[in-house]
Protein backbone atom coordinates (compact mmCIF):
# COMPACT_ATOMS: atom_id res chain seq x y z
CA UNK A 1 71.39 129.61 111.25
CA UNK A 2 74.71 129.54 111.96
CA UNK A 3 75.61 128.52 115.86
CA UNK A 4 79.60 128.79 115.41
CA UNK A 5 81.65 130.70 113.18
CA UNK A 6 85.53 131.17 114.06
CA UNK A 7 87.14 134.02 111.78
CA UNK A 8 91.24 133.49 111.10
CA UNK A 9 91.49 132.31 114.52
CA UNK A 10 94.80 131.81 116.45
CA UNK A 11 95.29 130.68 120.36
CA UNK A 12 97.71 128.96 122.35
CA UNK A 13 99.45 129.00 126.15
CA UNK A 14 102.11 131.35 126.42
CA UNK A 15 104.48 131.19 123.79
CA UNK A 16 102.59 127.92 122.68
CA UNK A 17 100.55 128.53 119.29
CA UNK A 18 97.89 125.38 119.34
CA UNK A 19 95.62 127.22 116.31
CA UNK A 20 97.00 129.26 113.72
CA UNK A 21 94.41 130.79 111.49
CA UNK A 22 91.38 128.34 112.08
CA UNK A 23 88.48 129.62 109.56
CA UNK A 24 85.30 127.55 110.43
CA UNK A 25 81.13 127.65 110.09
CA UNK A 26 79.24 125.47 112.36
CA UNK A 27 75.34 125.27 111.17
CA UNK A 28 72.25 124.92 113.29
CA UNK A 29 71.63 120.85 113.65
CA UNK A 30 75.24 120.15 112.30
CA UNK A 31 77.05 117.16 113.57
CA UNK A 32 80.89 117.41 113.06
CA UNK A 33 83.70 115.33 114.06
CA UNK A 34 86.58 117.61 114.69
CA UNK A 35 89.42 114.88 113.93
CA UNK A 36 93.44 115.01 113.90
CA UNK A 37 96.24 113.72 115.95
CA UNK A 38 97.75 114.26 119.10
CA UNK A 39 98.64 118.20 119.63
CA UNK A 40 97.10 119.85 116.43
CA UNK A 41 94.51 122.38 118.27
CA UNK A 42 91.22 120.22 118.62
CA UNK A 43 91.33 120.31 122.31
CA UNK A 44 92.12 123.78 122.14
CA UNK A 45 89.37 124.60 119.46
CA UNK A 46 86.43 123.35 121.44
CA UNK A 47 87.58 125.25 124.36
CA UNK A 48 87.94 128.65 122.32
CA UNK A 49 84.02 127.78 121.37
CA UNK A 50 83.46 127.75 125.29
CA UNK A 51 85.30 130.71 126.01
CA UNK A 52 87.60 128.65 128.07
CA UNK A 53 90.71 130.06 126.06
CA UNK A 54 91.17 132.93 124.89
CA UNK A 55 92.19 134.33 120.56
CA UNK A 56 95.02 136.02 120.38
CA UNK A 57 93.79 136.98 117.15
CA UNK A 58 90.69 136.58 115.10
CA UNK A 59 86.69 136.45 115.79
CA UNK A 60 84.53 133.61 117.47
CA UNK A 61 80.72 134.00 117.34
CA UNK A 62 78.22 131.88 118.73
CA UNK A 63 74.80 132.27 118.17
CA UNK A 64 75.35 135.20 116.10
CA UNK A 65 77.58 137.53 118.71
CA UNK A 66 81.10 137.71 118.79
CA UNK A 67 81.97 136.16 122.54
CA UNK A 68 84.94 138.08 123.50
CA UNK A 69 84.43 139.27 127.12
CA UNK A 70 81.67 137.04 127.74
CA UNK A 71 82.29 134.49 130.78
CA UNK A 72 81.98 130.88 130.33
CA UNK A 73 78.47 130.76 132.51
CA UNK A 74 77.35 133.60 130.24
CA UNK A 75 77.84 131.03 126.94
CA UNK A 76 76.67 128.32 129.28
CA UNK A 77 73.42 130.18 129.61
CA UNK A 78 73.14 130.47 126.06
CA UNK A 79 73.93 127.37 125.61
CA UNK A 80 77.10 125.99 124.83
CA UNK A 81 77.80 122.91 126.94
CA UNK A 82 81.30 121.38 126.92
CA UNK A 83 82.13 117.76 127.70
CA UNK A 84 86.33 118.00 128.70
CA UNK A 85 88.16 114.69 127.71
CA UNK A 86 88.01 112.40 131.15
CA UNK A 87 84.86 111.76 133.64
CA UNK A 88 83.44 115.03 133.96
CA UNK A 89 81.85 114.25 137.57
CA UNK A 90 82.42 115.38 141.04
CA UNK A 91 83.22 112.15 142.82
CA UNK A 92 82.04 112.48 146.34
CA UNK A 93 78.10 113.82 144.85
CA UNK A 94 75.69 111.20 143.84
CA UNK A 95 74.60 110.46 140.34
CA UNK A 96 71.19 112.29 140.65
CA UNK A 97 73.50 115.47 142.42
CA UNK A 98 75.75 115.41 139.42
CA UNK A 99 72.53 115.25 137.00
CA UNK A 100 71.12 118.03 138.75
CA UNK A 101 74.17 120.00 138.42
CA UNK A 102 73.60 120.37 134.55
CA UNK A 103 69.65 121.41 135.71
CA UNK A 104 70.72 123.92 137.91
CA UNK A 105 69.66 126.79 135.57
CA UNK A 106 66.18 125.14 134.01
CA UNK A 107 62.69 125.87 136.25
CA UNK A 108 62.04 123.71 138.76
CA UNK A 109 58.76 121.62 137.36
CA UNK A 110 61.06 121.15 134.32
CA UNK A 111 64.49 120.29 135.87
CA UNK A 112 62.53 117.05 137.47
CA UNK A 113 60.98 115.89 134.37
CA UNK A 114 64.24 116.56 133.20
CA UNK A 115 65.72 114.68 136.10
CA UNK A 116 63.24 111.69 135.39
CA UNK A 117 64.05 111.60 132.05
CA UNK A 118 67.99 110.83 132.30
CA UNK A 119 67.86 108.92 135.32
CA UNK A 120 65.58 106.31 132.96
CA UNK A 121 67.67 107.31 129.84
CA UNK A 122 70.48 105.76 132.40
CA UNK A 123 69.05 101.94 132.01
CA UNK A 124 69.89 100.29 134.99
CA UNK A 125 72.97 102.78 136.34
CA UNK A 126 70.00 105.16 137.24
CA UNK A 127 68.45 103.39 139.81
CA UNK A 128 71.71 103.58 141.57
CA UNK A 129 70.58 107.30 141.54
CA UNK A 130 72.48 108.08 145.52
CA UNK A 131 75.14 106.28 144.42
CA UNK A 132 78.29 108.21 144.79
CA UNK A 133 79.67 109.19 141.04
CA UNK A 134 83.78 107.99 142.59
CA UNK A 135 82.62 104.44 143.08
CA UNK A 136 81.29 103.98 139.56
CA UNK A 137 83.70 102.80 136.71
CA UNK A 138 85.31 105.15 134.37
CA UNK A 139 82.43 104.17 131.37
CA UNK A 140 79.61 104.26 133.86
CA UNK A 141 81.19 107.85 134.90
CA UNK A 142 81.50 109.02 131.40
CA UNK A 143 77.91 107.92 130.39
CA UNK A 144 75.84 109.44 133.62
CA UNK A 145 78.25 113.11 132.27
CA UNK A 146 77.07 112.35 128.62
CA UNK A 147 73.24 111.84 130.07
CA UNK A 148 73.74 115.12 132.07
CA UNK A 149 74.81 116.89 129.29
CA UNK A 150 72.22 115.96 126.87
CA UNK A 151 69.13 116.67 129.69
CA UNK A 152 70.38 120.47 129.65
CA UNK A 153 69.46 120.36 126.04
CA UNK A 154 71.91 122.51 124.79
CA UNK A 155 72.17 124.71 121.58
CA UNK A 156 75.73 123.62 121.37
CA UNK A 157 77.66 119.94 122.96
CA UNK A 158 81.11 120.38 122.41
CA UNK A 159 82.26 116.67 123.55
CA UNK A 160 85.87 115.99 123.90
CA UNK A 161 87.27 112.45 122.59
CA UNK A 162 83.80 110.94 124.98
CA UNK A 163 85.07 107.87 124.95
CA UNK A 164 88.98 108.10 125.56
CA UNK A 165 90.44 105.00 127.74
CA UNK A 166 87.09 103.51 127.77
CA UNK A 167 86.32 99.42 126.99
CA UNK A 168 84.48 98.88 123.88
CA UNK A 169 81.29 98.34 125.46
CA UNK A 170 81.37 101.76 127.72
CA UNK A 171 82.04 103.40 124.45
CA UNK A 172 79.45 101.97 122.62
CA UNK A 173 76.98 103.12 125.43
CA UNK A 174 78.40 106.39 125.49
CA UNK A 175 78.08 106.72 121.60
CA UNK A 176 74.33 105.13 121.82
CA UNK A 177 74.37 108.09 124.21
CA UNK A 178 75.55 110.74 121.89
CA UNK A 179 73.13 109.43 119.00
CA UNK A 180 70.10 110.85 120.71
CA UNK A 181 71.52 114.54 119.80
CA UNK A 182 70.48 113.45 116.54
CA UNK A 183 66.82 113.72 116.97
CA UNK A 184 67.27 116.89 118.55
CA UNK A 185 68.20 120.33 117.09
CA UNK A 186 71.65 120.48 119.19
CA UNK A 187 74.56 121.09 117.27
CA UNK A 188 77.17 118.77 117.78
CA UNK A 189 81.32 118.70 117.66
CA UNK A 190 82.81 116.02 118.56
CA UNK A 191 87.06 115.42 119.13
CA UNK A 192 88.21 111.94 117.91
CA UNK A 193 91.89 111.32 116.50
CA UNK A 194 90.51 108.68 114.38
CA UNK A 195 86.99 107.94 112.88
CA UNK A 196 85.98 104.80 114.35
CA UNK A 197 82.60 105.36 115.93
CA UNK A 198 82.29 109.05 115.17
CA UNK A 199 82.09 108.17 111.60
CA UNK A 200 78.48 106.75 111.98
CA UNK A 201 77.35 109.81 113.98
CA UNK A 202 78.70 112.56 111.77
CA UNK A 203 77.98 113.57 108.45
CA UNK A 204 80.91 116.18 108.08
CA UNK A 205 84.20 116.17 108.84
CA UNK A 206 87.12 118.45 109.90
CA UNK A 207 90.62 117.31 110.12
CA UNK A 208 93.33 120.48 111.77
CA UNK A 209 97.23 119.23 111.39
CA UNK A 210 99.63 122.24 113.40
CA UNK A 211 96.67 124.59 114.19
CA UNK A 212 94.77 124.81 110.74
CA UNK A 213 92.21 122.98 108.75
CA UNK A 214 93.71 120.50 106.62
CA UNK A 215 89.94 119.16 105.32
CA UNK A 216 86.56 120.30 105.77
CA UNK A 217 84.03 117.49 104.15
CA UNK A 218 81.87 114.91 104.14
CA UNK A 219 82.97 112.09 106.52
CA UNK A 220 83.43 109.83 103.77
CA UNK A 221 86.67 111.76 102.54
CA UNK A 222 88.54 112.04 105.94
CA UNK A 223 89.90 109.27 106.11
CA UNK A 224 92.48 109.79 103.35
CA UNK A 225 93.65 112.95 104.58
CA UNK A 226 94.07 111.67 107.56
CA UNK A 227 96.45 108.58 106.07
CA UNK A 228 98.13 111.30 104.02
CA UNK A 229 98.80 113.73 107.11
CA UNK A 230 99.96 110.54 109.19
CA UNK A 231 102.64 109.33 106.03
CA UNK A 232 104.06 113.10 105.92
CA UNK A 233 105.19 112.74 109.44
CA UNK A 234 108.79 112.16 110.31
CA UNK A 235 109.61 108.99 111.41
């Protein structure tokens, strides 16, 4: 089934074109790193998906319906859940309140096994459950939004370069994170300007350069379009 399909899409800000006839198809279960440099439209494309910005032209469907004039709860119902680039968490709640943020819609005998669940998928961070998210670090931030995410089980995780600015060892936790969407049926796009980790996570591949898909593959080949998009730049 297909969970995302974006028809000769364009958007932008203003006079600002960020996607310029993006074609794509997003299958049930898929996991695809949506890769490119600085300013090509990945940001921008995730946040079409989420109805955060709107087409000036085109079609986006999710789950089969086209999404124009639906609110971003409505898709969040249905659900899409997007993870922006940075923490993600409302500093002055706790970790449990943040958790139980992304549980607010799920019955309540669920939302605490739910609860349960990521606060012990958290390792040691979740018995620090009260803790106040402001006076974690930036990784421990970033992994208790990743956790959240992922215990709201949704159809579609949009997640937005997860571990930008981090140390190596926050991002590895935060990709160790990410791997458990494998073993679920979540669909899964993930923002990177490089491979690196996302290349062990992702089968498939799509690299945008000024707004349109340069490369739409296995993982395996994106790496020399992405060398040959990065030579092609002025210097």
């Amino acid at each position: 089934m297909s969970v995302l399909e974006l028809t000769d899409v364009h958007a932008g800000y203003g006079p600002y074109k960020a996607l310029t006839g993006v074609t794509l198809s997003v299958q049930s279960g898929d996991a695809v790193a949506l890769l490119g440099s600085n300013g090509v439209g990945k940001s921008t494309l995730v946040r079409v998906a989420s109805g955060l910005v709107p087409t000036s032209q085109g079609q986006v469907c999710v789950l089969g319906r086209d999404i124009r004039g639906e609110s971003v709860h409505a898709l969040a119902r249905r659900g899409v859940v997007h993870l922006p680039e940075g923490v993600g968490l409302f500093g002055d709640l706790s970790i449990e309140e943040n958790l139980l943020l992304r549980l607010r819609r799920v019955p309540a005998p669920t939302r605490r096994r739910r609860l349960a669940e990521a606060l012990e998928a958290l390792g040691p961070l979740g018995s620090r459950r009260r803790t106040k998210a402001r006076l974690l670090s930036g990784g421990q931030q970033r992994l208790v939004a990743v956790t959240g995410a992922l215990a709201a089980q949704p159809t579609l995780l949009l997640a937005d370069e997860p571990a930008l600015g981090l140390s190596p060892a926050a991002a590895d936790e935060v990709y160790a994170a990410l791997e458990r969407v494998r073993s679920t049926d979540t669909t899964l796009i993930i923002v990177e300007t490089r491979l690196g980790r996302v290349e062990n996570l992702c089968d498939r591949a799509v690299v945008l350069s000024s707004g349109r898909v340069a490369y739409d593959g296995p993982t395996s080949g994106a790496q020399d379009v992405l060398t040959g998009l990065i030579q092609r730049q002025p210097e």
